[in-house]
Protein backbone atom coordinates (compact mmCIF):
# COMPACT_ATOMS: atom_id res chain seq x y z
CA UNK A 1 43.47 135.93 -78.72
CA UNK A 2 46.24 136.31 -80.98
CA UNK A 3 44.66 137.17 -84.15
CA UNK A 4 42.33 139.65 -82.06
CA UNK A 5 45.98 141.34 -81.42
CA UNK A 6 47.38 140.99 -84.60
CA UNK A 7 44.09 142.64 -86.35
CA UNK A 8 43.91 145.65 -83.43
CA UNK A 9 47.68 146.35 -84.59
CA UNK A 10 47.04 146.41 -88.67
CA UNK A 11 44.17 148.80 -88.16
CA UNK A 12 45.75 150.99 -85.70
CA UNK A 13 49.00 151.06 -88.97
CA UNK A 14 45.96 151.60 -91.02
CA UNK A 15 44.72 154.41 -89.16
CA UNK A 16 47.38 156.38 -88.41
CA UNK A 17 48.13 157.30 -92.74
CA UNK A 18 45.41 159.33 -92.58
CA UNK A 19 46.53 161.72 -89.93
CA UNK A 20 49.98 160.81 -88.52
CA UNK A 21 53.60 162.47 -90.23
CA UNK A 22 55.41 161.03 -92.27
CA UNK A 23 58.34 160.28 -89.29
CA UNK A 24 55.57 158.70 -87.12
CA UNK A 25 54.10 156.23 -90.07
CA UNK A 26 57.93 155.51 -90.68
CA UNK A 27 59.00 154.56 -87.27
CA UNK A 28 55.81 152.74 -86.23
CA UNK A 29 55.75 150.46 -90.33
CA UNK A 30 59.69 149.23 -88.58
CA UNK A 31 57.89 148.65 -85.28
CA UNK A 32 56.87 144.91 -84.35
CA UNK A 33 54.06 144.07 -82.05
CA UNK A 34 55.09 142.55 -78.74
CA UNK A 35 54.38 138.71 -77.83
CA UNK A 36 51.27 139.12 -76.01
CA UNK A 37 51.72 137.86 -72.37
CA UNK A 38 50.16 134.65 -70.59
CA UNK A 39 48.81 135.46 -67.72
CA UNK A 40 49.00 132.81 -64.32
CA UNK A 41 45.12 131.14 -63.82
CA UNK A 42 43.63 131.44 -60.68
CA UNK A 43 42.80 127.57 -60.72
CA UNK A 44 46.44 126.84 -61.45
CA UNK A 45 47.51 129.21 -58.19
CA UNK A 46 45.17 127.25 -56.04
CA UNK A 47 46.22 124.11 -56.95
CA UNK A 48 49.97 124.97 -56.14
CA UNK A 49 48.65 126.69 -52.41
CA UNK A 50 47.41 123.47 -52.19
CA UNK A 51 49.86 120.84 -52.88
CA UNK A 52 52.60 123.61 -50.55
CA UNK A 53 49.51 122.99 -47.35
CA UNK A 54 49.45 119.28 -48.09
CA UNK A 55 52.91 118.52 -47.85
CA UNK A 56 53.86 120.94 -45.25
CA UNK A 57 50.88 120.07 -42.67
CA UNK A 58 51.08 117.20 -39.83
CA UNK A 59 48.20 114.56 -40.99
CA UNK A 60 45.66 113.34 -38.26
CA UNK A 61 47.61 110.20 -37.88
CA UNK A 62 50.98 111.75 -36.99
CA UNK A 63 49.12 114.63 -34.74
CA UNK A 64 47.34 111.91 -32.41
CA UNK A 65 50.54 109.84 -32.17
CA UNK A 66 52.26 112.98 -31.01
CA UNK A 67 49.44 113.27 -28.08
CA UNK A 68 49.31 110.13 -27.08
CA UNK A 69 53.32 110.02 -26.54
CA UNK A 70 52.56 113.22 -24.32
CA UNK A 71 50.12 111.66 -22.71
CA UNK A 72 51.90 108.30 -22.07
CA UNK A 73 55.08 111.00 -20.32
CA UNK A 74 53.14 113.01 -17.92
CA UNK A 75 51.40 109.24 -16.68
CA UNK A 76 54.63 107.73 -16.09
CA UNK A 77 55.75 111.06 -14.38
CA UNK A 78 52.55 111.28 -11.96
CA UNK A 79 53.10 107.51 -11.40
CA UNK A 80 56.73 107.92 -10.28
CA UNK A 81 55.81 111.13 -8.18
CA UNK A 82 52.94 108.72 -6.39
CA UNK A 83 55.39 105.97 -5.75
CA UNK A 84 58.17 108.19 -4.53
CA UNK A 85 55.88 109.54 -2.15
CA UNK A 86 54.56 106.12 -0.68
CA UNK A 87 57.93 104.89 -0.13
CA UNK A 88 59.53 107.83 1.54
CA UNK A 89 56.54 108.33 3.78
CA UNK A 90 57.32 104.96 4.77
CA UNK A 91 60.62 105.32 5.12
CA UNK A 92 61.07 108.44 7.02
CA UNK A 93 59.77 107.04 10.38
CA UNK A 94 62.83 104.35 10.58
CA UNK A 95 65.28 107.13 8.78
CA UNK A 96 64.27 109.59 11.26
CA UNK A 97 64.69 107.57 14.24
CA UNK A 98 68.45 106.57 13.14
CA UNK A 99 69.14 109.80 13.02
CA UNK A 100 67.79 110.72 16.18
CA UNK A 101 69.31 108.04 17.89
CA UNK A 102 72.76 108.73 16.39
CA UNK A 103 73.08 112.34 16.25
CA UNK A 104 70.69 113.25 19.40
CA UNK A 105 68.35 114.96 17.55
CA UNK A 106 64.78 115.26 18.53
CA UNK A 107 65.86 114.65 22.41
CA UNK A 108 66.34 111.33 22.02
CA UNK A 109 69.27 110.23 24.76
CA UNK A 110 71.24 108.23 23.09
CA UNK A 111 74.92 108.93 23.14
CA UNK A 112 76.69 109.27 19.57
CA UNK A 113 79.23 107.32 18.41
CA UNK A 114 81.55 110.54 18.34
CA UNK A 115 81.00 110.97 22.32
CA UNK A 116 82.81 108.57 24.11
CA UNK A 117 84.55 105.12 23.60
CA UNK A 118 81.48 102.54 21.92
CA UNK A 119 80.27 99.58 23.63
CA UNK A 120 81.48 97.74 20.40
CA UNK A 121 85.31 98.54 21.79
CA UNK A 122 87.19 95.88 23.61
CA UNK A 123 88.64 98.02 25.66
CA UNK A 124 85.40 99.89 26.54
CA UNK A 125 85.12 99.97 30.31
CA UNK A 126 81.09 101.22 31.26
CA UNK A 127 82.17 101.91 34.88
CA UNK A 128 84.80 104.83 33.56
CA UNK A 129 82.00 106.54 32.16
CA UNK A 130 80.39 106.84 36.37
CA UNK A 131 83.00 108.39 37.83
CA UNK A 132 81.91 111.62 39.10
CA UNK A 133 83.90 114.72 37.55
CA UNK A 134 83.96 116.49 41.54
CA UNK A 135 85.67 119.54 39.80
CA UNK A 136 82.94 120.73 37.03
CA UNK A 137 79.39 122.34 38.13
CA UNK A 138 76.55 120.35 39.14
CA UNK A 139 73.90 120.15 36.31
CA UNK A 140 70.36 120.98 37.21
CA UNK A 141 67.87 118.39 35.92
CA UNK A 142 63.96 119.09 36.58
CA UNK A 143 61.65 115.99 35.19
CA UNK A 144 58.16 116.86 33.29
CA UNK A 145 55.49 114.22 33.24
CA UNK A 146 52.06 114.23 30.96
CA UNK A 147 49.57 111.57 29.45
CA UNK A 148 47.93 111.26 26.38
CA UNK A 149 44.17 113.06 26.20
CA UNK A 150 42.43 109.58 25.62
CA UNK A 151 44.26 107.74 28.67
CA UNK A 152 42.47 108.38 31.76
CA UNK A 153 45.78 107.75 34.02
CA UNK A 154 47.25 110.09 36.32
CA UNK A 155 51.31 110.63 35.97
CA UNK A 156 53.60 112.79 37.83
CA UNK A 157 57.01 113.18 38.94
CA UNK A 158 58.17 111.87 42.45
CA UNK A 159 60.67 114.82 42.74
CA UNK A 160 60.93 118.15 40.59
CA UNK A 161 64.61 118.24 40.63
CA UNK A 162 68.00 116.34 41.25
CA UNK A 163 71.44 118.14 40.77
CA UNK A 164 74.12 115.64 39.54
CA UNK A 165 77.61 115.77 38.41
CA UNK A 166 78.81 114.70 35.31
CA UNK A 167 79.42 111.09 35.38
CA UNK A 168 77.54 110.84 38.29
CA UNK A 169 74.37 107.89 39.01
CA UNK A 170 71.00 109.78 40.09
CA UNK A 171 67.97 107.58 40.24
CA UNK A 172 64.31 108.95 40.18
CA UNK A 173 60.79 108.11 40.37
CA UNK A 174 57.46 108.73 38.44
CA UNK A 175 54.42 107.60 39.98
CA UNK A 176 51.12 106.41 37.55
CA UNK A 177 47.67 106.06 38.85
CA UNK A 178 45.11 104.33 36.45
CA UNK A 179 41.92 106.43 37.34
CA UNK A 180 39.02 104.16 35.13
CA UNK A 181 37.35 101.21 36.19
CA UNK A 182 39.42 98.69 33.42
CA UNK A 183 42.88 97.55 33.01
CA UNK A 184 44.62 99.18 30.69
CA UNK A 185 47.87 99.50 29.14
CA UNK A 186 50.11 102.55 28.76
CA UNK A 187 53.32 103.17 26.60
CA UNK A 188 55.49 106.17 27.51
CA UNK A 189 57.50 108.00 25.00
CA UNK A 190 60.66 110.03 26.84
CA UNK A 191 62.96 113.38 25.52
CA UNK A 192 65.50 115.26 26.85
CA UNK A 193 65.98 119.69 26.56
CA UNK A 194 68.21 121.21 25.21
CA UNK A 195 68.38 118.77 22.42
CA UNK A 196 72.38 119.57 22.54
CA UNK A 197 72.50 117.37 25.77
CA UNK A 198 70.38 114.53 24.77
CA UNK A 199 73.79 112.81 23.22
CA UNK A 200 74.86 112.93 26.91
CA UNK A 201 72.04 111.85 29.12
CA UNK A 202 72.67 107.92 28.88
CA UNK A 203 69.94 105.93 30.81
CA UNK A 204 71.06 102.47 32.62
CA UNK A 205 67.31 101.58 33.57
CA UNK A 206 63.76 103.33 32.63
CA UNK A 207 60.03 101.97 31.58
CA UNK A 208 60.16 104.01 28.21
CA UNK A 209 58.96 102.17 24.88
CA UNK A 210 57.54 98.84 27.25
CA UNK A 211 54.31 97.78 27.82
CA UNK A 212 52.93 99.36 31.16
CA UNK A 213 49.83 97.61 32.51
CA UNK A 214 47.81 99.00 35.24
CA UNK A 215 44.76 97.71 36.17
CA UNK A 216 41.93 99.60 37.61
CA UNK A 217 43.01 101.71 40.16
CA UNK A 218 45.97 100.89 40.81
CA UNK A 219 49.33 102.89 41.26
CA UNK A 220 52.71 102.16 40.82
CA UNK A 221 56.18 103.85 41.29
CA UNK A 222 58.34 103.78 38.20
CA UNK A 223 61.74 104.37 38.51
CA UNK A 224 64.64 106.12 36.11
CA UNK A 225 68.27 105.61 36.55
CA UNK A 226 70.63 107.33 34.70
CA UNK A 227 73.77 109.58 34.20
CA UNK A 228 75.35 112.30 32.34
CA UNK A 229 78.32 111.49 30.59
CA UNK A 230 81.73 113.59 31.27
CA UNK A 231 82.57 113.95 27.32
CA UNK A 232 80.02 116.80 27.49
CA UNK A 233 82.25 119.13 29.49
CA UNK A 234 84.36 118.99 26.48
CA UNK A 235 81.92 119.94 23.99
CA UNK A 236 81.40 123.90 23.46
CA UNK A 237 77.99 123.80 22.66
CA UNK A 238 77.52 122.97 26.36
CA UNK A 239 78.81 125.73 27.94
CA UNK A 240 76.57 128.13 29.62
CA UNK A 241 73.87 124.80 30.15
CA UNK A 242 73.20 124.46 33.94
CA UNK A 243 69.54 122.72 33.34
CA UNK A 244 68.36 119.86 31.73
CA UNK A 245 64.58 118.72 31.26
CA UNK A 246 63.74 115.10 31.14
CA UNK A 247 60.29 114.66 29.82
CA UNK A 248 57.34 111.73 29.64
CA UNK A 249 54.87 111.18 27.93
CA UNK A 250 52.20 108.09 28.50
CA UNK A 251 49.87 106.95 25.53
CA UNK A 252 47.78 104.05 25.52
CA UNK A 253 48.87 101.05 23.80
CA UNK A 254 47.37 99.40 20.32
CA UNK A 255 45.44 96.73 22.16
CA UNK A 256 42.46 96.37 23.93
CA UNK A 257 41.86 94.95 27.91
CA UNK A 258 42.14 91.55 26.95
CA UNK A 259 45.46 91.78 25.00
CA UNK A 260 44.19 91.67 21.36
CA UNK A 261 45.62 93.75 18.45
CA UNK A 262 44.03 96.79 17.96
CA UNK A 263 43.98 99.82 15.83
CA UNK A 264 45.83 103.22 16.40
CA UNK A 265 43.78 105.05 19.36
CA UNK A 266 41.85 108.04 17.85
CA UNK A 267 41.15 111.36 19.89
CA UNK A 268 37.54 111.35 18.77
């Protein structure tokens, strides 16, 4: 390559005495060929593109580690969402019940820690809680029976109202007829409307959440005894409440006629 370019540039000096002036031959006999240049191979560019991709790509190893981390994180996520679900589902029932019971919530007539003395209190007297406020307005309670679609029973109120002062006893009666041809038994599930009042409506005897068994035919009288306590006139989300709805509800028990665990009764 180099003496190709050294022999082009004597013959073009050569050439150039026949025709060129006598400036030109001067200038180019100082002039001095260049270096010729070195070009960059295509094989040596390749092999640099490809030592850059090797060391700058993830290798198969490192690429399935990073996936099975991933996959390892979104199994212990689904596992904790499963497990968190079990438990609470499990635990609502009792949690929801506590809440009921303590806040009134739901209906349920329980009276509130915040109403009232507790029964926990030395000092706490039941019989001040039944003295009859003769001053306030009497309190309109109606009473609501119904049974569960699979219980072939007949339930229904004695009365359809009582009107009762606050602090006052009022005792009523329900009346259940068992309308099959076997003995069964019947658990009845009770709430109170407006929930606002259910805090207040304190029961001293009733037949809710115990075993009821009536055998074929047969009718009973089932009574309720209860009260509504005085702290309510003092709470202001009872004003402008003159009525309050007691309701029952029978369902038959878990067992079968001849007292033997059973599953949950299915309306198929």
């Amino acid at each position: 390559m180099n003496s190709f370019y050294q022999t082009s540039w004597r013959s073009l000096r050569a050439s150039t005495s026949s025709w060129a002036c006598a400036s030109c031959r001067r200038a180019l006999a100082r002039a001095k060929p260049l270096p010729p240049r070195r070009s960059i191979t295509n094989s040596a560019t390749k092999k640099q593109q490809q030592a850059t991709g090797a060391a700058g790509a993830p290798s198969m190893e490192r690429m399935a580690e990073y996936y099975r981390y991933k996959n390892r994180t979104t199994m212990y996520y689904t596992l904790s969402i499963i497990l968190g679900t079990v438990a609470f589902s499990y635990g609502s029932v009792p949690m929801y019940k506590m809440i009921c019971q303590t806040t009134g919530w739901g209906g349920q007539p329980v009276r509130a820690p915040g109403h009232g003395p507790s029964s926990s209190d030395p000092d706490y007297d039941p019989a001040s809680r039944l003295t009859p406020v003769t001053d306030a307005r009497r309190i309109r309670v109606t009473f609501n029976a119904s049974v569960s679609d699979i219980l072939p029973w007949k339930f229904v109120p004695q009365q359809r109202e009582v009107r009762v002062l606050p602090g006052e006893t009022a005792l009523a009666f329900y009346t259940a007829t068992n309308k099959s041809d076997s003995d069964i038994i019947g658990v009845a599930t009770y709430s109170v409307t407006p929930a606002q009042v259910a805090p207040y409506f304190s029961k001293i005897q009733c037949f809710c959440f115990e075993e009821q068994r009536l055998n074929a035919g047969e009718t009973v009288d089932m009574p309720v005894f209860f009260y509504l306590d005085p702290d309510l006139l003092n709470d202001l989300n009872m004003r402008g409440i003159n009525e309050v709805t007691l309701s029952y509800t029978f369902f038959k028990a878990k067992y079968d006629n001849n007292g033997n665990f059973k599953g949950f009764p299915t309306t198929t």
